[in-house]
N, C-alpha and C. Protein backbone atom coordinates (compact mmCIF):
# COMPACT_ATOMS: atom_id res chain seq x y z
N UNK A 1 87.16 91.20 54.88
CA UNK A 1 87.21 90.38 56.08
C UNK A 1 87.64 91.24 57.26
N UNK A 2 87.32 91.01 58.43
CA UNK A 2 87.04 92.13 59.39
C UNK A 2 87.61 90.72 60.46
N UNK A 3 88.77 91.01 61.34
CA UNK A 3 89.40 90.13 62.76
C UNK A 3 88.86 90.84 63.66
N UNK A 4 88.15 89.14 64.65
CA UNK A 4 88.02 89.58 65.60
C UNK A 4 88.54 88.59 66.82
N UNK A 5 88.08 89.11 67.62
CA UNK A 5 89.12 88.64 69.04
C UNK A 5 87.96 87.68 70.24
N UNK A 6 87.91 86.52 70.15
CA UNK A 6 86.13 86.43 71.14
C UNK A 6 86.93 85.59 72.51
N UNK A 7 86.43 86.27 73.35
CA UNK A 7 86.95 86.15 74.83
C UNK A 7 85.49 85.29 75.37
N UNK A 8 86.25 84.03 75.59
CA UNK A 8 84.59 82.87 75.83
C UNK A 8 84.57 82.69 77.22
N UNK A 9 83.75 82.52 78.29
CA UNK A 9 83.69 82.69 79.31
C UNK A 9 83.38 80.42 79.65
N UNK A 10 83.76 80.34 80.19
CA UNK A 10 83.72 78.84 81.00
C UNK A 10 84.34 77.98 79.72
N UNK A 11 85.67 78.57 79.50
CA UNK A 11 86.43 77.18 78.88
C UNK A 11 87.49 77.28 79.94
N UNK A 12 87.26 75.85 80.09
CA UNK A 12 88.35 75.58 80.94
C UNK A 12 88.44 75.97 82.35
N UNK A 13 87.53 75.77 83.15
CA UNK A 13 87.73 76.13 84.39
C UNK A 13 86.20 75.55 85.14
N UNK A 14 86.42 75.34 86.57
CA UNK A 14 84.94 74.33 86.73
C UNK A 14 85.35 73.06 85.94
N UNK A 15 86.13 72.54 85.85
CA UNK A 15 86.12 70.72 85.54
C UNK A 15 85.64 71.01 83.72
N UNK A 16 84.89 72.07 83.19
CA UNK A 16 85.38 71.94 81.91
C UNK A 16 86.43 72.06 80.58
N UNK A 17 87.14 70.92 80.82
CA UNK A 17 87.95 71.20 79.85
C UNK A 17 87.83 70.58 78.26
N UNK A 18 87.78 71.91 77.57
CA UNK A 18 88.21 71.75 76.02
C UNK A 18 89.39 71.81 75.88
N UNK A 19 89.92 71.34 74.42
CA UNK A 19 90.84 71.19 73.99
C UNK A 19 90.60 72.38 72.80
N UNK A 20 91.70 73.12 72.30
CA UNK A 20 91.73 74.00 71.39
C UNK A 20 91.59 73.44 70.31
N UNK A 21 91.29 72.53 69.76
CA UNK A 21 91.28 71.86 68.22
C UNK A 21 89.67 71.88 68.17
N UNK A 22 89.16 71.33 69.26
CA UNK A 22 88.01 71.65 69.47
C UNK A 22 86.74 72.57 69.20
N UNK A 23 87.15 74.06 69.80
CA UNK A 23 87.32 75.27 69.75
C UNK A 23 87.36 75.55 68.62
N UNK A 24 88.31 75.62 67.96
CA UNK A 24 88.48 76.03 65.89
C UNK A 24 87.71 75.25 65.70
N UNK A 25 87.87 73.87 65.59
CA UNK A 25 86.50 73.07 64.99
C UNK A 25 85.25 73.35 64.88
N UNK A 26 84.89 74.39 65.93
CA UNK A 26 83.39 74.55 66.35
C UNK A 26 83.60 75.75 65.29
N UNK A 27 84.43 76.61 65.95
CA UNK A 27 84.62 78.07 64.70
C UNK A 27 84.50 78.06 63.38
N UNK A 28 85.02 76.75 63.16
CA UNK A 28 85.03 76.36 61.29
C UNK A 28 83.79 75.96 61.10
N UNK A 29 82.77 74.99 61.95
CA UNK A 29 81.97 74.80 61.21
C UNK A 29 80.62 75.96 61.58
N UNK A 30 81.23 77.15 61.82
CA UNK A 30 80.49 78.62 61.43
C UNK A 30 80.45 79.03 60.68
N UNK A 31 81.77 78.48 59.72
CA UNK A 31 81.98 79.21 58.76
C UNK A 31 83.20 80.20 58.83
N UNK A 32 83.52 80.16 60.10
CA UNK A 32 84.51 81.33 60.12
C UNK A 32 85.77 81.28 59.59
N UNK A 33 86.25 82.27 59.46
CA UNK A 33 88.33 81.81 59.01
C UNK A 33 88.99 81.96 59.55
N UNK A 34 90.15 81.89 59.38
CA UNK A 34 91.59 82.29 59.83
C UNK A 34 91.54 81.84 61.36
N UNK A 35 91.02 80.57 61.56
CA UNK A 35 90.88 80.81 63.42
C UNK A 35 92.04 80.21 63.56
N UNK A 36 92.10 80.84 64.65
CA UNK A 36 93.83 80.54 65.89
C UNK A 36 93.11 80.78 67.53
N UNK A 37 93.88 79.98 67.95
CA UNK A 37 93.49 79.99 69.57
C UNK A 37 94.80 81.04 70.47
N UNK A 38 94.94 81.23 71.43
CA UNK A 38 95.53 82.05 71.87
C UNK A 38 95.56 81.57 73.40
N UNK A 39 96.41 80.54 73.72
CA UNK A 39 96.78 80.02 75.26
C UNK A 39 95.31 79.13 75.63
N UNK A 40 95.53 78.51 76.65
CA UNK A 40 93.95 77.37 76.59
C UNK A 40 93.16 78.27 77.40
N UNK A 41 92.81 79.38 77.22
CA UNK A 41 91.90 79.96 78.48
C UNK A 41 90.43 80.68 77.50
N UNK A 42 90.10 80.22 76.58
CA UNK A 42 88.45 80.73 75.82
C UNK A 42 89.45 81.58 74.79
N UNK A 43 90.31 81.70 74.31
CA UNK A 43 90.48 83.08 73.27
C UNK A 43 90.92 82.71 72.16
N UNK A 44 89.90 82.90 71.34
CA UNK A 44 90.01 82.65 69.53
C UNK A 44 89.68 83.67 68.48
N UNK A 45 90.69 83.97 67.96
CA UNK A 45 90.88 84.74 66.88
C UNK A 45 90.52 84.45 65.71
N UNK A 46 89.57 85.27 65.38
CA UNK A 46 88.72 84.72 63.85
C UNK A 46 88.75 86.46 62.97
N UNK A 47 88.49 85.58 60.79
CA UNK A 47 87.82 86.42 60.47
C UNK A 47 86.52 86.60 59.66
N UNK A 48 85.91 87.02 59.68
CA UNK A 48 84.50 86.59 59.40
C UNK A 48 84.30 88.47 58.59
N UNK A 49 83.30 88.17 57.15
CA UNK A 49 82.67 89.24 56.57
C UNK A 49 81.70 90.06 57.09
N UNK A 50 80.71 89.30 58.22
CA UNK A 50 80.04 90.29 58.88
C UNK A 50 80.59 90.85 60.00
N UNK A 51 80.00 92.37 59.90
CA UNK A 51 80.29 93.61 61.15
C UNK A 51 79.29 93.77 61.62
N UNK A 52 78.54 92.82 62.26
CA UNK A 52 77.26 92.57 63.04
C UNK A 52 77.93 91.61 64.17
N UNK A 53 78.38 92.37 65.12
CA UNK A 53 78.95 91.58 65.95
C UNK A 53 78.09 91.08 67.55
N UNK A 54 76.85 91.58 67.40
CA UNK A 54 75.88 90.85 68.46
C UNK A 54 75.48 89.37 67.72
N UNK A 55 75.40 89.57 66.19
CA UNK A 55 75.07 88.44 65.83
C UNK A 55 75.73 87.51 65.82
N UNK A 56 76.99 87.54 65.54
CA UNK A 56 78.39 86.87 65.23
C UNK A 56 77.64 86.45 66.90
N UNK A 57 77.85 86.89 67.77
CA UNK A 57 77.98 86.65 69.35
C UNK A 57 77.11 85.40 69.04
N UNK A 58 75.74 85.35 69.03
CA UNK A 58 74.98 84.91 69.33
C UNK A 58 74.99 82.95 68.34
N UNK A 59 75.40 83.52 67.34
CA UNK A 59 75.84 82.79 66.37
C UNK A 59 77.25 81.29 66.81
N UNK A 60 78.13 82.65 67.39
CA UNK A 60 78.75 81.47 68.37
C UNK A 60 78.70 81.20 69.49
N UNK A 61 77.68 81.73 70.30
CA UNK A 61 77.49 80.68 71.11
C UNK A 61 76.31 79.53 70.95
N UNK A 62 75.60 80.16 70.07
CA UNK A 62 74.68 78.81 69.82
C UNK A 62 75.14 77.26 69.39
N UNK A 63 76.26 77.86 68.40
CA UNK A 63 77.49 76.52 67.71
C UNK A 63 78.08 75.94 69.16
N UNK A 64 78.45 76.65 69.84
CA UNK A 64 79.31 76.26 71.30
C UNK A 64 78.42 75.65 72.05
N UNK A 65 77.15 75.87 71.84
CA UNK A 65 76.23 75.41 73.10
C UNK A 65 76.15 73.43 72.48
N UNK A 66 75.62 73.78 70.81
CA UNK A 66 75.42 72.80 70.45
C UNK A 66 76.90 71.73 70.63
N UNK A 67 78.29 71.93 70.04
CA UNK A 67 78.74 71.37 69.99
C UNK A 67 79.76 70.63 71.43
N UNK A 68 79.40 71.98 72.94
CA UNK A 68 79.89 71.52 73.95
C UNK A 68 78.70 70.87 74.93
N UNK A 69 77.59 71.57 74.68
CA UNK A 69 76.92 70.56 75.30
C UNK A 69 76.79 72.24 77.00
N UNK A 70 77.27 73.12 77.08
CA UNK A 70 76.55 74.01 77.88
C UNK A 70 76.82 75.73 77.39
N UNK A 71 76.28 76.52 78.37
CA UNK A 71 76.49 77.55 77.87
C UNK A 71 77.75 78.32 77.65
N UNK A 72 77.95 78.37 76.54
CA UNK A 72 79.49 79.47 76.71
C UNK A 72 79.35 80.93 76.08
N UNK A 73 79.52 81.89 77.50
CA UNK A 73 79.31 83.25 76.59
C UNK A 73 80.28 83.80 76.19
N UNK A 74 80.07 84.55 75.31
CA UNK A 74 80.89 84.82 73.86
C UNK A 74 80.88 86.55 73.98
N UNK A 75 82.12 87.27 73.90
CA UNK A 75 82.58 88.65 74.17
C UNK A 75 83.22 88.82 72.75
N UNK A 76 82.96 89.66 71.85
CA UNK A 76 83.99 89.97 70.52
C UNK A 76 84.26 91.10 70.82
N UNK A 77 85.64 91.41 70.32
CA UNK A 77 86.05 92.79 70.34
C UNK A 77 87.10 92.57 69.03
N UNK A 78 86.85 93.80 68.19
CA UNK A 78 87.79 94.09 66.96
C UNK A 78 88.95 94.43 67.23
N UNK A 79 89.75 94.64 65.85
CA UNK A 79 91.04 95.16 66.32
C UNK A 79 91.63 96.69 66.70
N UNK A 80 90.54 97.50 66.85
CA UNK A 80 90.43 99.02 67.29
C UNK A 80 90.57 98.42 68.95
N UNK A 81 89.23 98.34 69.49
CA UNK A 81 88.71 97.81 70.67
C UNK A 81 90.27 97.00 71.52
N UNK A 82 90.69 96.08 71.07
CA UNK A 82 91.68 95.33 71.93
C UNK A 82 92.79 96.26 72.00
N UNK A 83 93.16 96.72 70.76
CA UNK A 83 94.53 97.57 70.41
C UNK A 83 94.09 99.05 72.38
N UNK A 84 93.00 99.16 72.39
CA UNK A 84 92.17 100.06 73.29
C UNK A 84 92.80 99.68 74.42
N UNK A 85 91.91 98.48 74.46
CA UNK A 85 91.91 97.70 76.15
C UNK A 85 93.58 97.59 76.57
N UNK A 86 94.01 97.16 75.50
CA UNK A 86 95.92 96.37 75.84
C UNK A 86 96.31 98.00 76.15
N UNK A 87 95.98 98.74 75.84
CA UNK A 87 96.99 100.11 75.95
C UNK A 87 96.28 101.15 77.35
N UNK A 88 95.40 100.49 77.78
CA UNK A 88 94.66 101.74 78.11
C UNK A 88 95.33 101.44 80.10
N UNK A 89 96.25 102.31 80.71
CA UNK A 89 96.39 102.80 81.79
C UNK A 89 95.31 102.80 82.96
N UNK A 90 94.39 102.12 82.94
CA UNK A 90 93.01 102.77 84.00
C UNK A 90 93.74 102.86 85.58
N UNK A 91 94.51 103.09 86.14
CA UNK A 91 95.34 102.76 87.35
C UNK A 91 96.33 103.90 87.17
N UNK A 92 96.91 103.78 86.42
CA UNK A 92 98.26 104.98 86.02
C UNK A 92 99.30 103.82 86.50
N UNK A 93 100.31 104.30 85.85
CA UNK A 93 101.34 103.23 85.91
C UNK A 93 101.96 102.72 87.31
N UNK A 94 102.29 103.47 88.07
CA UNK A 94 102.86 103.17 89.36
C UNK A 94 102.20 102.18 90.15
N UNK A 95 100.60 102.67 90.57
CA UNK A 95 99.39 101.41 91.30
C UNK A 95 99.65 100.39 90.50
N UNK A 96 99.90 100.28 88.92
CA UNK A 96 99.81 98.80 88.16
C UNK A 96 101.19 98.37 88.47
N UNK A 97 102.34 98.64 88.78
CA UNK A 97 103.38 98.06 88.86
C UNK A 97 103.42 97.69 90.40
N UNK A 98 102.35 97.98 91.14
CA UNK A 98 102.59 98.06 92.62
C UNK A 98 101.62 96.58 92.41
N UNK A 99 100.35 96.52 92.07
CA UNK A 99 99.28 95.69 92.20
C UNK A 99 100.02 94.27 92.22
N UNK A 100 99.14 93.66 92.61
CA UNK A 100 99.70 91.83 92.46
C UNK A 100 98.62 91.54 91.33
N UNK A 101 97.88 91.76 90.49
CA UNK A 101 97.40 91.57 89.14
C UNK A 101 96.51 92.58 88.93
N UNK A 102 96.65 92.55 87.85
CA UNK A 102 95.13 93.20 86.64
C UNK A 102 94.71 92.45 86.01
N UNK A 103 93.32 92.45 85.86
CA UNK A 103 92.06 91.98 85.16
C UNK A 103 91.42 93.00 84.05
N UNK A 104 90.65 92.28 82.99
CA UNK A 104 90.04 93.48 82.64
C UNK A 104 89.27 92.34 82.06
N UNK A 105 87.26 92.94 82.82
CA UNK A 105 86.49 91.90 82.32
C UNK A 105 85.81 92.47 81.05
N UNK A 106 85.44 91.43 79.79
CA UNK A 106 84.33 91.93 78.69
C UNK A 106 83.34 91.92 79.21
N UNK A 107 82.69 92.84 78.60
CA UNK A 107 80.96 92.68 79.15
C UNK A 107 80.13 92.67 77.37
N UNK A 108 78.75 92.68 77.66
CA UNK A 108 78.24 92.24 76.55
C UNK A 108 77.62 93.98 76.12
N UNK A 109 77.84 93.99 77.33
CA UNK A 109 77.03 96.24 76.75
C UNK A 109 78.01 96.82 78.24
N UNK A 110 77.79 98.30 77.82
CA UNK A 110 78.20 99.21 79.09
C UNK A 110 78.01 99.01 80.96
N UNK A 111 78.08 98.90 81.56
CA UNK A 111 77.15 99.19 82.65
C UNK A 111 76.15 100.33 82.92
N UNK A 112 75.31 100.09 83.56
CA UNK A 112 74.40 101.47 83.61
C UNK A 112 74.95 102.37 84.97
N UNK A 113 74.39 103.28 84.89
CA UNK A 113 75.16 103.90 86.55
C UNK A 113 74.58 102.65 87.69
N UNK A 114 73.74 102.40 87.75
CA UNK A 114 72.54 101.53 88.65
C UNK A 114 74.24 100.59 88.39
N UNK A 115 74.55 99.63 88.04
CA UNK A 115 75.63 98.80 88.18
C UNK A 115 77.38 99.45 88.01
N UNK A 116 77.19 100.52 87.94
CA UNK A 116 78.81 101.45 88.19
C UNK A 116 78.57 101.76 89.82
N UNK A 117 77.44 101.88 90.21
CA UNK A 117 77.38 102.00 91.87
C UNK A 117 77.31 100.66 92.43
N UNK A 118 76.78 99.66 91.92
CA UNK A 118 76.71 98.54 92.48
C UNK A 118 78.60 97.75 92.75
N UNK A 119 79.10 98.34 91.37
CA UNK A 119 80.75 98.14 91.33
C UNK A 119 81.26 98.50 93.08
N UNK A 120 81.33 99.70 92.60
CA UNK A 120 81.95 100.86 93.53
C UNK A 120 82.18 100.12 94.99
N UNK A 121 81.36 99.40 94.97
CA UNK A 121 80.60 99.20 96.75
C UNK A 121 81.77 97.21 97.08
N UNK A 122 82.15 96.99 95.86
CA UNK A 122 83.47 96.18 96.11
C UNK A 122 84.73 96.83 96.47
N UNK A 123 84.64 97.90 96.27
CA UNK A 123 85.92 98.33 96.16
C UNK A 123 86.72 98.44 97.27
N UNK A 124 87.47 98.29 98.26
CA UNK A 124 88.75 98.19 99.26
C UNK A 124 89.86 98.92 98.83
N UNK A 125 90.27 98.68 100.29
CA UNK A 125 92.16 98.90 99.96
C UNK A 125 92.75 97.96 99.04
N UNK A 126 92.33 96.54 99.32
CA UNK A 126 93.26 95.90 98.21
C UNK A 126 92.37 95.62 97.06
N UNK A 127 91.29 96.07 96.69
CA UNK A 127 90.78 95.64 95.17
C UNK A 127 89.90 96.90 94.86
N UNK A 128 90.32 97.93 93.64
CA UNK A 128 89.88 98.61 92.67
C UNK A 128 89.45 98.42 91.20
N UNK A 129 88.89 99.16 90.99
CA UNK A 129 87.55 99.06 89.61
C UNK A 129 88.03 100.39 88.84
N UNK A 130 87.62 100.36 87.74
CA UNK A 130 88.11 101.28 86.35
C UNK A 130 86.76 100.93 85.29
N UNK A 131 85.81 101.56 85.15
CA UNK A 131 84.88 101.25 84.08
C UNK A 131 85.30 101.72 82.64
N UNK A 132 85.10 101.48 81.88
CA UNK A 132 84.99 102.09 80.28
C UNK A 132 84.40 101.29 79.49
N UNK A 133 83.96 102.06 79.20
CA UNK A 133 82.54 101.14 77.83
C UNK A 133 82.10 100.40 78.52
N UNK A 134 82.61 99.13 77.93
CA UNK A 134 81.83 97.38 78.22
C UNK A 134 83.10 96.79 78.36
N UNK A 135 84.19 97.70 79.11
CA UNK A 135 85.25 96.88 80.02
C UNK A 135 85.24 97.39 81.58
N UNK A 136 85.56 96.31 82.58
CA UNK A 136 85.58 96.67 83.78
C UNK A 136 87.29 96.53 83.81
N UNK A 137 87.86 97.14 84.55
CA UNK A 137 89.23 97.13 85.15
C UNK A 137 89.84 96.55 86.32
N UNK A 138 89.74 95.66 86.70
CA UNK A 138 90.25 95.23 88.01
C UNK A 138 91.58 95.28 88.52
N UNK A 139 91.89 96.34 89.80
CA UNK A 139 93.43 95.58 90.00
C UNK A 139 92.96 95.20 91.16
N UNK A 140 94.14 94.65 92.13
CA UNK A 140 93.85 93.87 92.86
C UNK A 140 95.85 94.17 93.50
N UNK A 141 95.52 94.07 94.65
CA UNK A 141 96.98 94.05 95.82
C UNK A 141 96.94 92.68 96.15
N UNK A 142 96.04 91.66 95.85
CA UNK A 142 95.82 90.58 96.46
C UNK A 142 95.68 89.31 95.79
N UNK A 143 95.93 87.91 95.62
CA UNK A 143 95.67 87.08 94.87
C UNK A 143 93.85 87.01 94.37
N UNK A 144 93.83 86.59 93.25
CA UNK A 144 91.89 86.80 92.89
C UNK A 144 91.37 85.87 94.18
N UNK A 145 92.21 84.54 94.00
CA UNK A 145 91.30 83.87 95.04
C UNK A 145 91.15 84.45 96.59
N UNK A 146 92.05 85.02 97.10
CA UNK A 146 92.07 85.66 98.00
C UNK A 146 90.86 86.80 98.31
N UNK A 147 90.53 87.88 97.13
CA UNK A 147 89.49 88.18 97.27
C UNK A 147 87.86 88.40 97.45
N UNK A 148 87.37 89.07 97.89
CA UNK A 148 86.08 88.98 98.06
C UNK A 148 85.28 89.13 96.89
N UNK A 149 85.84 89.75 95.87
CA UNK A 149 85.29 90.19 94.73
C UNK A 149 85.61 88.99 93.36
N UNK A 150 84.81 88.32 93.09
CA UNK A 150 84.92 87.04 91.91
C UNK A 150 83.99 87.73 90.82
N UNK A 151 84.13 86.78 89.47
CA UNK A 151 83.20 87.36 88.38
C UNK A 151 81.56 86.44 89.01
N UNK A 152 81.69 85.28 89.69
CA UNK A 152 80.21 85.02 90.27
C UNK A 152 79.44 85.76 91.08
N UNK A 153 80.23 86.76 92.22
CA UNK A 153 79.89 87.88 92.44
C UNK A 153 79.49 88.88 91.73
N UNK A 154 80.43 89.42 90.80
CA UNK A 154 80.17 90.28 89.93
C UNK A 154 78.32 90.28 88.89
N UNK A 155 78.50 88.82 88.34
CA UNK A 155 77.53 88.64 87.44
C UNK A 155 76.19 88.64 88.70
N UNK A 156 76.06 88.16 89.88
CA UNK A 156 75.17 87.66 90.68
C UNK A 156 74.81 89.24 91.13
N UNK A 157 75.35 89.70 92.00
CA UNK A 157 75.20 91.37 91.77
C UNK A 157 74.57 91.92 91.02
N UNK A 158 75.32 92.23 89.56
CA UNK A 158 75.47 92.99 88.41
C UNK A 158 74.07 92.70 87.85
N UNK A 159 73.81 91.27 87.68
CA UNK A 159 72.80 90.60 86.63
C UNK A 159 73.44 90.97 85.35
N UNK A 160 74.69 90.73 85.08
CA UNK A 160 75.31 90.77 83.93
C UNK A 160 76.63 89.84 83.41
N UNK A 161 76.68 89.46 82.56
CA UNK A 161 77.53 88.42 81.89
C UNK A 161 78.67 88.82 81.91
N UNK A 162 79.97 88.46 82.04
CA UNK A 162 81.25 88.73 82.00
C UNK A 162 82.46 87.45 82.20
N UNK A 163 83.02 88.00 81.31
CA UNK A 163 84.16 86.58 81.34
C UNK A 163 85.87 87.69 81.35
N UNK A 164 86.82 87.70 82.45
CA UNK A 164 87.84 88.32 82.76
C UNK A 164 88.91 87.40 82.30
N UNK A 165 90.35 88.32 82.04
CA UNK A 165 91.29 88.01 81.32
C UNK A 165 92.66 88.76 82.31
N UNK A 166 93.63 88.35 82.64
CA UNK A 166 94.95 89.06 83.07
C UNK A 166 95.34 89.80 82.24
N UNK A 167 95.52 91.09 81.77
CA UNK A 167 95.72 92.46 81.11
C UNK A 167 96.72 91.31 80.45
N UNK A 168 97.91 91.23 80.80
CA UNK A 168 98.96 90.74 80.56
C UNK A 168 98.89 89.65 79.52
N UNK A 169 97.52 89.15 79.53
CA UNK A 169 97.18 88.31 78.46
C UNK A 169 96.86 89.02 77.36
N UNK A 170 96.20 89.72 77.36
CA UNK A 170 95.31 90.92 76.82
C UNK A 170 96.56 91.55 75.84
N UNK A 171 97.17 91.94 76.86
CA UNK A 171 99.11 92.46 76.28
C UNK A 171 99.54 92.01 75.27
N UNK A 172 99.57 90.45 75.73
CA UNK A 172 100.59 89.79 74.57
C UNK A 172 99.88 89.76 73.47
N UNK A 173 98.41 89.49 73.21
CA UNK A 173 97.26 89.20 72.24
C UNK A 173 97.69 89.62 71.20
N UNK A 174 97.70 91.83 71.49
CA UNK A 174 97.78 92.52 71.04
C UNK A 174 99.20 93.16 70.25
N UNK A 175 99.97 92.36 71.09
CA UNK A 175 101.59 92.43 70.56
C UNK A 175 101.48 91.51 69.61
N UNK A 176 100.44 90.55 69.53
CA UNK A 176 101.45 89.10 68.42
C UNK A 176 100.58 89.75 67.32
N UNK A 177 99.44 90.55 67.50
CA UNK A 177 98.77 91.01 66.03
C UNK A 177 99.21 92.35 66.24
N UNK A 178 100.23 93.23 65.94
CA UNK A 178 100.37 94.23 65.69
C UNK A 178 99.55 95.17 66.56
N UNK A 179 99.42 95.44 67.49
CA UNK A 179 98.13 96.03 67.91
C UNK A 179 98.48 97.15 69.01
């Protein structure tokens, strides 16, 4: 059995609200195990035998589509990958203790350069970018709403899927599983 971590993009926000019983419910009848939710914001912890994790993706969001009734996209990351993201500095410590938040969005693949330049061109005094893999880095000097830069921007831009998380969430995830 192989844990994974799936970061769901539109629970709970926009007037849709699920309930986390919900959520596992849908997970269980995948088949999956061990599910646990993780604060009401899309994040459920499952473990499942396959290491085909585009499929797993696709797999739950089709269950999600069916059982909520719209689209919810679906980000997995293992326990290498998060243990990654929760630890990884993209700022260096001082800018992150200075920032008024960090973000760090999943994506479903890398960016290509064609969308690492399209990034770039948000970037300000008060809001910076950090790429790696198929995570973007956001900090921010500024409240999100305050900024110019949103994930509807991002995806509308980008032409790419992404659902963002407060590091700090990301943090604790990785503290309550050993990580």
């Amino acid at each position: 059995m192989r844990r994974y971590f799936a970061f769901l993009r539109a629970i709970n926000v926009g007037g849709r609200n699920v309930t986390m019983a919900v959520l596992r419910n849908a997970f269980t009848s995948l088949g999956l195990q061990d599910i646990e939710t993780f604060i009401a914001s899309g994040n459920v912890i499952f473990a499942s035998k396959s290491d085909d994790c585009a499929a797993l993706e696709s797999t739950i969001e089709a269950g999600l589509q069916k059982t909520l009734g719209y689209e919810v996209k679906t980000f997995l990351r293992d326990d290498a990958e998060l243990e990654a993201i929760a630890h990884c500095r993209a700022f260096g410590e001082a800018d992150e203790a200075a920032a008024h938040a960090l973000y760090v969005g999943f994506l479903a693949r890398p960016l290509s350069p064609a969308g690492e330049t399209a990034l770039a061109r948000f970037k300000t005094d008060l809001d910076d970018f950090y790429v790696h893999g198929r995570e973007v880095y956001w900090k921010s000097f500024q409240r999100q709403t305050d900024s110019k830069f949103s994930n509807a921007v991002f995806e509308r831009t980008l032409k790419i899927s992404a659902t963002w998380r407060n590091v700090n969430t990301v943090q604790r995830l990785a503290t309550k599983y050993g990580l």
